[in-house]
N, C-alpha and C. Protein backbone atom coordinates (compact mmCIF):
# COMPACT_ATOMS: atom_id res chain seq x y z
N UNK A 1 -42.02 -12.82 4.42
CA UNK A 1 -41.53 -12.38 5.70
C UNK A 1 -42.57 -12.68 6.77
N UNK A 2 -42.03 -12.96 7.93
CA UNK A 2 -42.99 -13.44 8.93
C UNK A 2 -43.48 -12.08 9.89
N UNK A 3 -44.55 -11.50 9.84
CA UNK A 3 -45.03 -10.88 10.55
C UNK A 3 -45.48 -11.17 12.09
N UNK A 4 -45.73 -10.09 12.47
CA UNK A 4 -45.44 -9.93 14.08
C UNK A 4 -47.01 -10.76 14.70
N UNK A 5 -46.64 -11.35 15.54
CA UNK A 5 -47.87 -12.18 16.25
C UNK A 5 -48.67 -12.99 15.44
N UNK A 6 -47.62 -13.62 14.26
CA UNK A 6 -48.05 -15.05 13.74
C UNK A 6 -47.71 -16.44 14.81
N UNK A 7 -47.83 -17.24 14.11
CA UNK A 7 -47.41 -18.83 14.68
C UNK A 7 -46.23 -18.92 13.41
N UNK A 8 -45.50 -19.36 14.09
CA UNK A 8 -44.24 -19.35 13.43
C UNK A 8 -43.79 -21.24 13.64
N UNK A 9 -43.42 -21.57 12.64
CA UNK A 9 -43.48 -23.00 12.81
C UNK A 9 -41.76 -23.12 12.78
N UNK A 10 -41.00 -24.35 12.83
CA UNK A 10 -40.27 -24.67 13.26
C UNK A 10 -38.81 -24.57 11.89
N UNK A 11 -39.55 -24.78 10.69
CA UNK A 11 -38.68 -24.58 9.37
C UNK A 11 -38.57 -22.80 9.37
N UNK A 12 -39.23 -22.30 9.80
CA UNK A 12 -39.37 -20.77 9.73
C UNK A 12 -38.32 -20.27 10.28
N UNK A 13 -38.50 -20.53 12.07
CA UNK A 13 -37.75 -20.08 12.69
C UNK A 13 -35.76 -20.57 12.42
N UNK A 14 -36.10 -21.87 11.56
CA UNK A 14 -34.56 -22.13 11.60
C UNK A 14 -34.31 -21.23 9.86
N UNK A 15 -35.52 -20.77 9.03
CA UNK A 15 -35.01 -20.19 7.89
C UNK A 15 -34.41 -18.85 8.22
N UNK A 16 -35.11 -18.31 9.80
CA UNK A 16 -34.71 -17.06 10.10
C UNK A 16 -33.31 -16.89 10.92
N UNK A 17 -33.23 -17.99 11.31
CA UNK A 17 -31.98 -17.72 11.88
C UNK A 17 -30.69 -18.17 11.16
N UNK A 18 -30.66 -18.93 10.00
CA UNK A 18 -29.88 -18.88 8.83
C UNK A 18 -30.07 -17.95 8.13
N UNK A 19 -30.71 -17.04 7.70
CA UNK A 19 -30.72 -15.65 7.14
C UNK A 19 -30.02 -14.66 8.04
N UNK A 20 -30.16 -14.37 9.36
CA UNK A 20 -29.62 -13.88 9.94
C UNK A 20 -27.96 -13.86 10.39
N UNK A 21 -27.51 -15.37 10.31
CA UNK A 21 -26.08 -15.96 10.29
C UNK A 21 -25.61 -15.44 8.88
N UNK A 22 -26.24 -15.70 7.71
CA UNK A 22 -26.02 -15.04 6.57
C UNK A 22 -25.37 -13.76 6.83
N UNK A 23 -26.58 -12.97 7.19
CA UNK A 23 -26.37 -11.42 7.08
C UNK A 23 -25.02 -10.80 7.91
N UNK A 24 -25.33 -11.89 8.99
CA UNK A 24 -23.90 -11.51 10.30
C UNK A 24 -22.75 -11.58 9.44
N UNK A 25 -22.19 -13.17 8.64
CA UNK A 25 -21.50 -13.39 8.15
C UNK A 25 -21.20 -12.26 6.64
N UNK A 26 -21.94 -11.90 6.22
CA UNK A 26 -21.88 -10.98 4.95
C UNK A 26 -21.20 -9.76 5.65
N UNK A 27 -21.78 -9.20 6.96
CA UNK A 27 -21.21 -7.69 7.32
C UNK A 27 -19.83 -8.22 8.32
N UNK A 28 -19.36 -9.15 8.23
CA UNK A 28 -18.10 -9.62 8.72
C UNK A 28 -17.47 -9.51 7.53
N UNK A 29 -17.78 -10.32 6.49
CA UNK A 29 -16.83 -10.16 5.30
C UNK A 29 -16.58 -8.70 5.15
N UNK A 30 -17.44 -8.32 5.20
CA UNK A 30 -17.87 -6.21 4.81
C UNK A 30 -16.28 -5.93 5.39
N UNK A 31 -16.71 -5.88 7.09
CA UNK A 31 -15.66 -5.68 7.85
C UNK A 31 -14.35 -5.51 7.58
N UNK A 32 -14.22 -6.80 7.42
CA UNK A 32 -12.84 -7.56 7.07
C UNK A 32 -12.48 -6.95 5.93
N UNK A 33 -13.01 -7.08 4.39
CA UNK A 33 -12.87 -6.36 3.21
C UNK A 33 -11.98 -4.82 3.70
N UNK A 34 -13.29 -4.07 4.51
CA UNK A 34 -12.66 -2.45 4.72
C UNK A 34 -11.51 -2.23 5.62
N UNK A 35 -11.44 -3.05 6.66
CA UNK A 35 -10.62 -3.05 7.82
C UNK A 35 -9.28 -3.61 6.99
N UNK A 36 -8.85 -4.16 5.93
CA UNK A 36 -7.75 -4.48 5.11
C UNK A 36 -7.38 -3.02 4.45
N UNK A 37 -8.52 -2.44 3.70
CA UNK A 37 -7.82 -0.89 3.10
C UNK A 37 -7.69 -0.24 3.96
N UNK A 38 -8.24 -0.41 5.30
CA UNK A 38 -7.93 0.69 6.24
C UNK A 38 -6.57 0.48 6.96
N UNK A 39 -5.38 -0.46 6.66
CA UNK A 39 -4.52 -0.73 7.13
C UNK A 39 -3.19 -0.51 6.56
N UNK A 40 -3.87 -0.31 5.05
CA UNK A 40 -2.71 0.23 3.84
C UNK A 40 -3.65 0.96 2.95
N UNK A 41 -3.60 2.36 3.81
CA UNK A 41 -4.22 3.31 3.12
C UNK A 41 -3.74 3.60 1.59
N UNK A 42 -2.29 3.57 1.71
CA UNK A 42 -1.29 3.89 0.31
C UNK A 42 -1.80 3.65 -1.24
N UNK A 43 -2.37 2.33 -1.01
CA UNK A 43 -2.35 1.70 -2.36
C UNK A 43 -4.00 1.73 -2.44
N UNK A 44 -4.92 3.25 -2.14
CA UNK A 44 -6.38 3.15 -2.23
C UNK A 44 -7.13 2.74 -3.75
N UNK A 45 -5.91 3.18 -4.59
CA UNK A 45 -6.58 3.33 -5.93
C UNK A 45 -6.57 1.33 -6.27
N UNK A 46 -5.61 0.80 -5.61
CA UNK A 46 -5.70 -0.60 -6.25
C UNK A 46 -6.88 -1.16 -5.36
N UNK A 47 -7.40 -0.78 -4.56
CA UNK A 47 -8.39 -1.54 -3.42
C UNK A 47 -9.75 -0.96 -3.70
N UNK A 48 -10.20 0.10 -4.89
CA UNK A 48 -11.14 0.34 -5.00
C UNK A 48 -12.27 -0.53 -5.11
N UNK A 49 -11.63 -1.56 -6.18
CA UNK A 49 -13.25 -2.60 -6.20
C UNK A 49 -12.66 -3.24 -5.11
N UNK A 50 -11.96 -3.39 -4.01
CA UNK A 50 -12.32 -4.60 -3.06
C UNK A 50 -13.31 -3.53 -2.10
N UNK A 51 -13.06 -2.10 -2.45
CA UNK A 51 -13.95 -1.63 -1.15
C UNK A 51 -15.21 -1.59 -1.50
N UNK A 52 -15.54 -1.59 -2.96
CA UNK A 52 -17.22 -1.19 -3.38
C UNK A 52 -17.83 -2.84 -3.57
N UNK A 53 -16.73 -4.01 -3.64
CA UNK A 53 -17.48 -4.85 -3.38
C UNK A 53 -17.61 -5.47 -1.74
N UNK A 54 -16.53 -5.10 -0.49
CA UNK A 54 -17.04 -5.15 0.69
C UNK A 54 -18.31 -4.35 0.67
N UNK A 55 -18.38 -2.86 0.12
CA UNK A 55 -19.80 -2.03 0.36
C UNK A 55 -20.44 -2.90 0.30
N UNK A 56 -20.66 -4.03 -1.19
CA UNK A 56 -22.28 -4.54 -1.42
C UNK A 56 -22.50 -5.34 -0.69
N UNK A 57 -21.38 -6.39 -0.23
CA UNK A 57 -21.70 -7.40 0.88
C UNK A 57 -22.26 -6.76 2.09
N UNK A 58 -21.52 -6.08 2.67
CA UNK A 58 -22.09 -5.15 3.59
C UNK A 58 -24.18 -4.61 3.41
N UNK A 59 -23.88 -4.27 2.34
CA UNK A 59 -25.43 -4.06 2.25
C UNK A 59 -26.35 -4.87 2.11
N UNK A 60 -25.90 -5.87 1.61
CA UNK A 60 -26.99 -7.19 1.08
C UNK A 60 -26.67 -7.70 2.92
N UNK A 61 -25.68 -7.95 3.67
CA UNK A 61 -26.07 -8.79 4.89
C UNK A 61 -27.00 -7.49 5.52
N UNK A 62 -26.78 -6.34 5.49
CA UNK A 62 -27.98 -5.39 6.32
C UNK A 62 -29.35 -5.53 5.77
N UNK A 63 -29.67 -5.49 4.86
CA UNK A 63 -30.54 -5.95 4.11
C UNK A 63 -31.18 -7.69 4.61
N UNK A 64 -30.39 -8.99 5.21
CA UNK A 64 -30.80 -9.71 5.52
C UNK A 64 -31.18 -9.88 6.81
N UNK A 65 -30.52 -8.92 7.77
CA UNK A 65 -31.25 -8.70 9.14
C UNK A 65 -31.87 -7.93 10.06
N UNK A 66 -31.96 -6.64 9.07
CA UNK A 66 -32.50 -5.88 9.05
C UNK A 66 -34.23 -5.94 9.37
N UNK A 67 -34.66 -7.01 8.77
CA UNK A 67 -36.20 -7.71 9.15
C UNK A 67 -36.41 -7.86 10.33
N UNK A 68 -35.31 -8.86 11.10
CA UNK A 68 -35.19 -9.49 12.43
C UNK A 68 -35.11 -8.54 13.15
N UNK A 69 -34.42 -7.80 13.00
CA UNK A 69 -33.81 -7.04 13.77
C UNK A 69 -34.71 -5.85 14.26
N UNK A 70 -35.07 -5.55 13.18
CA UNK A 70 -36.36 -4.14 13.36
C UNK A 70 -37.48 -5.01 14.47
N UNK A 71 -38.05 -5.89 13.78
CA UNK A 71 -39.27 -6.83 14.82
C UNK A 71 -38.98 -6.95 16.22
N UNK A 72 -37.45 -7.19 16.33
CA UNK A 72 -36.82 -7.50 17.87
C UNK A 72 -36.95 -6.24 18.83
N UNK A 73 -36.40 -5.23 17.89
CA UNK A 73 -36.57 -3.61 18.69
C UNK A 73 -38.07 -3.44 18.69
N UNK A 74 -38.85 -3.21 17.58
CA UNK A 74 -40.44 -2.75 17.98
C UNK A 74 -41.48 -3.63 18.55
N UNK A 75 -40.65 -4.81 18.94
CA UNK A 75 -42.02 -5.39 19.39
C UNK A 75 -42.42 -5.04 20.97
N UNK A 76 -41.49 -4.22 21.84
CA UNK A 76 -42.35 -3.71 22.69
C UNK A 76 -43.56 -2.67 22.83
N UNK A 77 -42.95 -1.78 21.93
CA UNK A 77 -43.95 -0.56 21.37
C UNK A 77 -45.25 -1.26 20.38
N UNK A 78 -45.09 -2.37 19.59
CA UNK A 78 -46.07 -2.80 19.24
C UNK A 78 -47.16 -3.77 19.79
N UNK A 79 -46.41 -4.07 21.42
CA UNK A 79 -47.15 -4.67 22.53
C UNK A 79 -47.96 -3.68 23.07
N UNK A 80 -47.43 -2.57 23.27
CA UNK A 80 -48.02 -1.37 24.14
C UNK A 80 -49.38 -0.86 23.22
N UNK A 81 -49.20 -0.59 22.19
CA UNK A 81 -50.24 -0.41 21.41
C UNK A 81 -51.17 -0.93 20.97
N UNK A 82 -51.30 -2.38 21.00
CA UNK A 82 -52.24 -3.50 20.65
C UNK A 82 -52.88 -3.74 22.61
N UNK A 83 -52.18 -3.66 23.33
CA UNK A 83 -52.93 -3.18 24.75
C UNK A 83 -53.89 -2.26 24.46
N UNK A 84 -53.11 -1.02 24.14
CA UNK A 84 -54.30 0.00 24.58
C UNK A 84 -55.48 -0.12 23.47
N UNK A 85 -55.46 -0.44 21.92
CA UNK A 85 -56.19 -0.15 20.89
C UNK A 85 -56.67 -1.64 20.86
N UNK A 86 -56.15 -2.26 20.87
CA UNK A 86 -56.81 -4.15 20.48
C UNK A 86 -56.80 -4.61 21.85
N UNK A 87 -57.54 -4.36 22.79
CA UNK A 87 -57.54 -5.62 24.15
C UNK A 87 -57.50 -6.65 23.94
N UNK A 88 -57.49 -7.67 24.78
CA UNK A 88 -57.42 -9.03 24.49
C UNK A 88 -58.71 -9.60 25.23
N UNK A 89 -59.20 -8.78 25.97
CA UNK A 89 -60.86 -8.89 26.13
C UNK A 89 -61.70 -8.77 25.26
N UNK A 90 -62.25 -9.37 24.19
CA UNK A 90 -63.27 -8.89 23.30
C UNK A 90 -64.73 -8.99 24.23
N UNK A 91 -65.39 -8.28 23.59
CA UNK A 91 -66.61 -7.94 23.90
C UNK A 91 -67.72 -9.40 24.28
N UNK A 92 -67.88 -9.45 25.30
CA UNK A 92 -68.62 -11.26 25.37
C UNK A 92 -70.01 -10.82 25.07
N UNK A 93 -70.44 -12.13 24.69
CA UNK A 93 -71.71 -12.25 24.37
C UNK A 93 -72.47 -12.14 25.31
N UNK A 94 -73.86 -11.22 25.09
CA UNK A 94 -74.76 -11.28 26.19
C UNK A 94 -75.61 -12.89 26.25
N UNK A 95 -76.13 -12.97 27.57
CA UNK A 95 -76.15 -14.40 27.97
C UNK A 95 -77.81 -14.07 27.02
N UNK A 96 -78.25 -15.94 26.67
CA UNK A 96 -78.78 -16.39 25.45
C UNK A 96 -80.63 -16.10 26.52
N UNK A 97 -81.27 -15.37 25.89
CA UNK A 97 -82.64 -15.05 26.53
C UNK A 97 -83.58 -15.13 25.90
N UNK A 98 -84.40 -15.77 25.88
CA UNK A 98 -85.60 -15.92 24.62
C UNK A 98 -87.01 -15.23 25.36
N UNK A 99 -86.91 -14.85 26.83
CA UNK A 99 -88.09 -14.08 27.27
C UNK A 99 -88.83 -13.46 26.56
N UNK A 100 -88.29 -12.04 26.23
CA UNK A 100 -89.11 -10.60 25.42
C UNK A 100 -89.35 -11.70 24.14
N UNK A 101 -88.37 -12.31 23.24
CA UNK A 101 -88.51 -12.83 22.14
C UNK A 101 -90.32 -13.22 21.90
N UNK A 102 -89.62 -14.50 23.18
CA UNK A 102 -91.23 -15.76 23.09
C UNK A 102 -92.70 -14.83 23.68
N UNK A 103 -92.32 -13.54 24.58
CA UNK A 103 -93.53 -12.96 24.73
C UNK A 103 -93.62 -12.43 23.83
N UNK A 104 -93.17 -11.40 23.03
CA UNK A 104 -93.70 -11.39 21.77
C UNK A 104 -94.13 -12.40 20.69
N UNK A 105 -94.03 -12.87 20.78
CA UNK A 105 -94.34 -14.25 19.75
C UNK A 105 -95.62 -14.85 20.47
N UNK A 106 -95.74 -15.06 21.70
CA UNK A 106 -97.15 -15.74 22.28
C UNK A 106 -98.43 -14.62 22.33
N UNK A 107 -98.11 -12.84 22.30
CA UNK A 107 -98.84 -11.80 22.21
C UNK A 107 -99.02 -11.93 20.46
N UNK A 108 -98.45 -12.45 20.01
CA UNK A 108 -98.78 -12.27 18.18
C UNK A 108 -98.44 -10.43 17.46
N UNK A 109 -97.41 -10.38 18.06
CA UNK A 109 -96.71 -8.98 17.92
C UNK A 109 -95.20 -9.05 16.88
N UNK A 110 -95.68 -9.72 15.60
CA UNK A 110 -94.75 -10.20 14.69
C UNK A 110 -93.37 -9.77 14.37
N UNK A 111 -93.78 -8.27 14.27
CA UNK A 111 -92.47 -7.35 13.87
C UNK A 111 -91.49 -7.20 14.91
N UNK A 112 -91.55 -6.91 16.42
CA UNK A 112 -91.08 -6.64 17.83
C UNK A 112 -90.49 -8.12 17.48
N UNK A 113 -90.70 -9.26 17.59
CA UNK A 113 -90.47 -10.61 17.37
C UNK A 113 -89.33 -10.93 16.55
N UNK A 114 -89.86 -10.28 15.54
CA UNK A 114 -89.13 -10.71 14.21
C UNK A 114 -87.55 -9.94 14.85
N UNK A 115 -87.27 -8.65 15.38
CA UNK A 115 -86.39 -8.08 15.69
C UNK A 115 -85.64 -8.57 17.05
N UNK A 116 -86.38 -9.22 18.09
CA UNK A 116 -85.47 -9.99 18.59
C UNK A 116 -85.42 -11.37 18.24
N UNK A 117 -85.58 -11.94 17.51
CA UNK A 117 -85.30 -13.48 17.11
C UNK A 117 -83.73 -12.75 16.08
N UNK A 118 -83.46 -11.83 15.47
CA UNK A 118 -82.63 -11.58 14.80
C UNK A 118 -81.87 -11.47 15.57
N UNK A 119 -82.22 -10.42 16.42
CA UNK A 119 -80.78 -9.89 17.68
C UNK A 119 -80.17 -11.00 18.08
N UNK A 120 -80.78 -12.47 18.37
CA UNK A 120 -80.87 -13.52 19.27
C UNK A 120 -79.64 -14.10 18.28
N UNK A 121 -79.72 -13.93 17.18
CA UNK A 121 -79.33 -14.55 15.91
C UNK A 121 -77.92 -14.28 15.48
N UNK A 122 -78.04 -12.92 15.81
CA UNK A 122 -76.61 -12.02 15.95
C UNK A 122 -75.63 -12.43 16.65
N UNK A 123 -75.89 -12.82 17.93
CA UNK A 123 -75.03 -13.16 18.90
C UNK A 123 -74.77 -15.28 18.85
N UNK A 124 -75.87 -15.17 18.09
CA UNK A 124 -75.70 -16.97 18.20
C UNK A 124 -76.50 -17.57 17.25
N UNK A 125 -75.46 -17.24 16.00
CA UNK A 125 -75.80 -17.62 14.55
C UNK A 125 -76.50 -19.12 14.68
N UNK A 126 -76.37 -19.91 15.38
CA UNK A 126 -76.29 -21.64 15.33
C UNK A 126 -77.39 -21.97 16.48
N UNK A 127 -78.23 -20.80 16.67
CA UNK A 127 -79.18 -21.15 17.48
C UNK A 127 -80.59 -21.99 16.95
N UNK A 128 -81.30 -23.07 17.27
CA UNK A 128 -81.88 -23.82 16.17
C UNK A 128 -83.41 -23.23 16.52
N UNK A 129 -83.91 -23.01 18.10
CA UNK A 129 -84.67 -22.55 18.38
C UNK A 129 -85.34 -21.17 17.54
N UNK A 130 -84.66 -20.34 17.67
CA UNK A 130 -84.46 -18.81 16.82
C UNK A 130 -84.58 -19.08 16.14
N UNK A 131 -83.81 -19.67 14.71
CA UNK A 131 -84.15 -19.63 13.65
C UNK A 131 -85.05 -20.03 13.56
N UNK A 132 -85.71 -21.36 14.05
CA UNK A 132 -86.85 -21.67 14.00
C UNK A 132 -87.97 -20.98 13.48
N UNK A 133 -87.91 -19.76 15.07
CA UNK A 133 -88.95 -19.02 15.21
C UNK A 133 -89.20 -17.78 14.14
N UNK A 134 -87.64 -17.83 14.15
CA UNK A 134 -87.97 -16.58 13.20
C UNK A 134 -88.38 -17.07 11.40
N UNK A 135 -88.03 -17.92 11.20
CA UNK A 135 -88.71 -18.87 9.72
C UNK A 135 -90.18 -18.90 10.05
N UNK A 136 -91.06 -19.13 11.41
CA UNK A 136 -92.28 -19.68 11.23
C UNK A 136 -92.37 -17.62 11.37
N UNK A 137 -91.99 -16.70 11.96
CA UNK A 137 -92.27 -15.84 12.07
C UNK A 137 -92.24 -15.12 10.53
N UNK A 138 -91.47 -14.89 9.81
CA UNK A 138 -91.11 -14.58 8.45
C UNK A 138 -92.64 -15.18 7.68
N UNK A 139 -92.90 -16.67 8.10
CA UNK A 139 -93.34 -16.83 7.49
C UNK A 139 -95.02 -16.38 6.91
N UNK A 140 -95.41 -16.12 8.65
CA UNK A 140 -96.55 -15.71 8.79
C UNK A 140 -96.93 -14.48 8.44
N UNK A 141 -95.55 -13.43 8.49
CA UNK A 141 -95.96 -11.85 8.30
C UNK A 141 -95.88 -11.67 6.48
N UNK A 142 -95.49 -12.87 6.05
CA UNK A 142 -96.01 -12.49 4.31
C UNK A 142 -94.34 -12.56 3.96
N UNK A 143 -93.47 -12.36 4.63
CA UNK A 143 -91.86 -12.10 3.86
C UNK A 143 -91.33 -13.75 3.74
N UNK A 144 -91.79 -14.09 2.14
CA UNK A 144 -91.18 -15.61 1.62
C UNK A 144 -90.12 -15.52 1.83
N UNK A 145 -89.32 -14.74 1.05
CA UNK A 145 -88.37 -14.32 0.84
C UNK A 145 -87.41 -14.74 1.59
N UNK A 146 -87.42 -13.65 3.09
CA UNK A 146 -86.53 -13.76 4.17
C UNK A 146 -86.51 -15.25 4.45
N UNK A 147 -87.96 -15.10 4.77
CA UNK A 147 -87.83 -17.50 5.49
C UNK A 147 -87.09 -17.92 4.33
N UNK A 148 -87.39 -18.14 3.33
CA UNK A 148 -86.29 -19.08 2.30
C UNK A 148 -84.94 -18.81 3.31
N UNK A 149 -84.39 -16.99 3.05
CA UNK A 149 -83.11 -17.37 3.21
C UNK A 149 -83.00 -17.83 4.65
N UNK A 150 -83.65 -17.60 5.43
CA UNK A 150 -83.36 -18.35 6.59
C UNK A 150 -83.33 -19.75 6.60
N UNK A 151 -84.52 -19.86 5.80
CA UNK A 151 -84.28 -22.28 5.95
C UNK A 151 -82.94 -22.51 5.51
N UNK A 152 -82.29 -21.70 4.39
CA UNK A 152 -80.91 -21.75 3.67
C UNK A 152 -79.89 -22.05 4.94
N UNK A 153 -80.05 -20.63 5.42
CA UNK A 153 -78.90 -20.36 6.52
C UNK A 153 -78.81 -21.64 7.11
N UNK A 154 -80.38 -21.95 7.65
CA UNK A 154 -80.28 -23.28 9.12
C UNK A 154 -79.87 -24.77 7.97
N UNK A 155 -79.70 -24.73 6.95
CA UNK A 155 -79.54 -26.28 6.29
C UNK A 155 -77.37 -25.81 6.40
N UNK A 156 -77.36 -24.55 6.12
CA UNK A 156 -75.87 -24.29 5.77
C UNK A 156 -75.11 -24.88 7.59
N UNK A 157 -75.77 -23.66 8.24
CA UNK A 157 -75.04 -23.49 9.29
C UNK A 157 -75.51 -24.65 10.70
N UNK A 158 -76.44 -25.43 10.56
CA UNK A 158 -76.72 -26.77 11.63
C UNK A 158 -76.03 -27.66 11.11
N UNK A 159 -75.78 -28.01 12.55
CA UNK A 159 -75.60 -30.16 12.37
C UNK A 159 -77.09 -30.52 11.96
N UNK A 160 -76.24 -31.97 11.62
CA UNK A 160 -77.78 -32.78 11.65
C UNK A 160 -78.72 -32.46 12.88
N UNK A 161 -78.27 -33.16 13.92
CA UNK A 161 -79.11 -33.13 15.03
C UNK A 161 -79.85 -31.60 15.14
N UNK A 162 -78.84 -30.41 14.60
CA UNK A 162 -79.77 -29.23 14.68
C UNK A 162 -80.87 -28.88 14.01
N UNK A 163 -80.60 -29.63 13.11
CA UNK A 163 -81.64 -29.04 12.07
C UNK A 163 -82.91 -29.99 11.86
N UNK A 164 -82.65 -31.20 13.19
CA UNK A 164 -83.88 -31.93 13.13
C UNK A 164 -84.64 -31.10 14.47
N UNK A 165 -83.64 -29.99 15.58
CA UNK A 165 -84.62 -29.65 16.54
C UNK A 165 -85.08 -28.73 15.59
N UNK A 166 -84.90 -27.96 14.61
CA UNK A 166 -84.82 -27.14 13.81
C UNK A 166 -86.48 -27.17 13.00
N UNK A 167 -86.67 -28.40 12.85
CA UNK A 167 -88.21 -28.99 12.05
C UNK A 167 -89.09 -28.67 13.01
N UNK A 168 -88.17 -29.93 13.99
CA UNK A 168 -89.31 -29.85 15.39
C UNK A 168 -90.06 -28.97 16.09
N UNK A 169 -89.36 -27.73 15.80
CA UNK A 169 -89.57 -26.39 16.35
C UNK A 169 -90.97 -25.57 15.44
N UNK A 170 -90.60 -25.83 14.23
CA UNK A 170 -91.72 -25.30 13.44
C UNK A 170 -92.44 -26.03 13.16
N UNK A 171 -92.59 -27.31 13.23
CA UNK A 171 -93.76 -28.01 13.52
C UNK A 171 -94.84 -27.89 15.06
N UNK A 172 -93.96 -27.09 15.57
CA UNK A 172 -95.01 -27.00 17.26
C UNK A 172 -95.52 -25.66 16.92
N UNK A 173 -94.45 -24.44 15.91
CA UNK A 173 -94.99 -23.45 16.22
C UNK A 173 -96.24 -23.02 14.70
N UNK A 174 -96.22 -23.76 13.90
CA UNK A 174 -96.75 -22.97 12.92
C UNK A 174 -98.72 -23.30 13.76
N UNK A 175 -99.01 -24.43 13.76
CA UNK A 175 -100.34 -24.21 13.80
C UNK A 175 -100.86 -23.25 14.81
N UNK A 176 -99.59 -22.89 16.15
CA UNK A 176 -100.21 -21.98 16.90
C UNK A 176 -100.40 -20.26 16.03
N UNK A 177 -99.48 -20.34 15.37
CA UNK A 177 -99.58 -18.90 14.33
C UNK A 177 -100.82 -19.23 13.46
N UNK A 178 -101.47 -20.38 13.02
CA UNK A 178 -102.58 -20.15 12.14
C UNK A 178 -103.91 -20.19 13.38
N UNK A 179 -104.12 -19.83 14.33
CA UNK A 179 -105.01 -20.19 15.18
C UNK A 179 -105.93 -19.15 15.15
């Protein structure tokens, strides 16, 4: 079944609206079926199975548009609610600042550093600079560990070209950390 605020492609929409002709057509037969015993009440006992099999037609076409049909009625109330609870503004990224970062990093204040090169990281996984810094930073405060997984991350998550500013970067910064 196609749920509400998909992409609905073009075989879909014509499977839904032949299911729906279905269902129309099934609670017409329904109709028709009951609207016959209802015209010669007399003879109810001989029309029993035509009425319990109009019932099932009847139920199997409610049953086929019943989907459509519900989606058609709630999708205003389920507009109103994705307004107030899901905006369509998500939260933007704060703009990309390496200030506090790089002064910490040129004061040799590792840990303060290490915590905004992450923050930096948070907001802009694919930054080549940052990671950079924070690999030569990891590297210097003793945590192998972390730098591994960081060189990981920057081989996973760069282009080429990133991951050559990516070298470049820790090649300018390590000898200033051994100074």
């Amino acid at each position: 079944m196609i749920q509400y605020g998909e992409d609905v492609s073009r075989i879909d929409r014509v499977r839904r609206l032949l299911t729906i002709l279905a269902g129309l057509l099934f609670l017409g037969i329904c109709s028709w079926g009951l609207l016959g015993i209802y015209r010669d009440p007399s003879s109810l006992g001989m029309n029993f199975g035509r009425a319990v099999f109009s019932m099932a037609i009847g139920v199997a076409g409610s049953i086929m548009i019943a989907p459509s049909i519900t989606m058609w009625v709630i999708r205003p109330f389920v507009s109103l609610v994705d307004s107030i609870y899901l905006p369509r503004e998500y939260a933007k990224k704060p703009p990309l600042r390496y200030e506090l970062a790089d002064q910490y990093f040129q004061n040799r204040k590792l840990d303060k550093a290490i915590v905004e090169y992450y923050e930096i990281l948070r907001h802009y996984p694919r930054e080549p600079k940052a990671m950079a810094r924070l690999f030569t930073l990891l590297h210097a405060s003793g945590l192998i560990a972390e730098a591994r997984k960081t060189r990981r991350r920057a081989n996973l998550r760069l282009s080429h070209a990133e991951r050559s500013q990516f070298e470049e970067q820790i090649k300018t910064d390590l000898p200033f950390l051994n100074q």
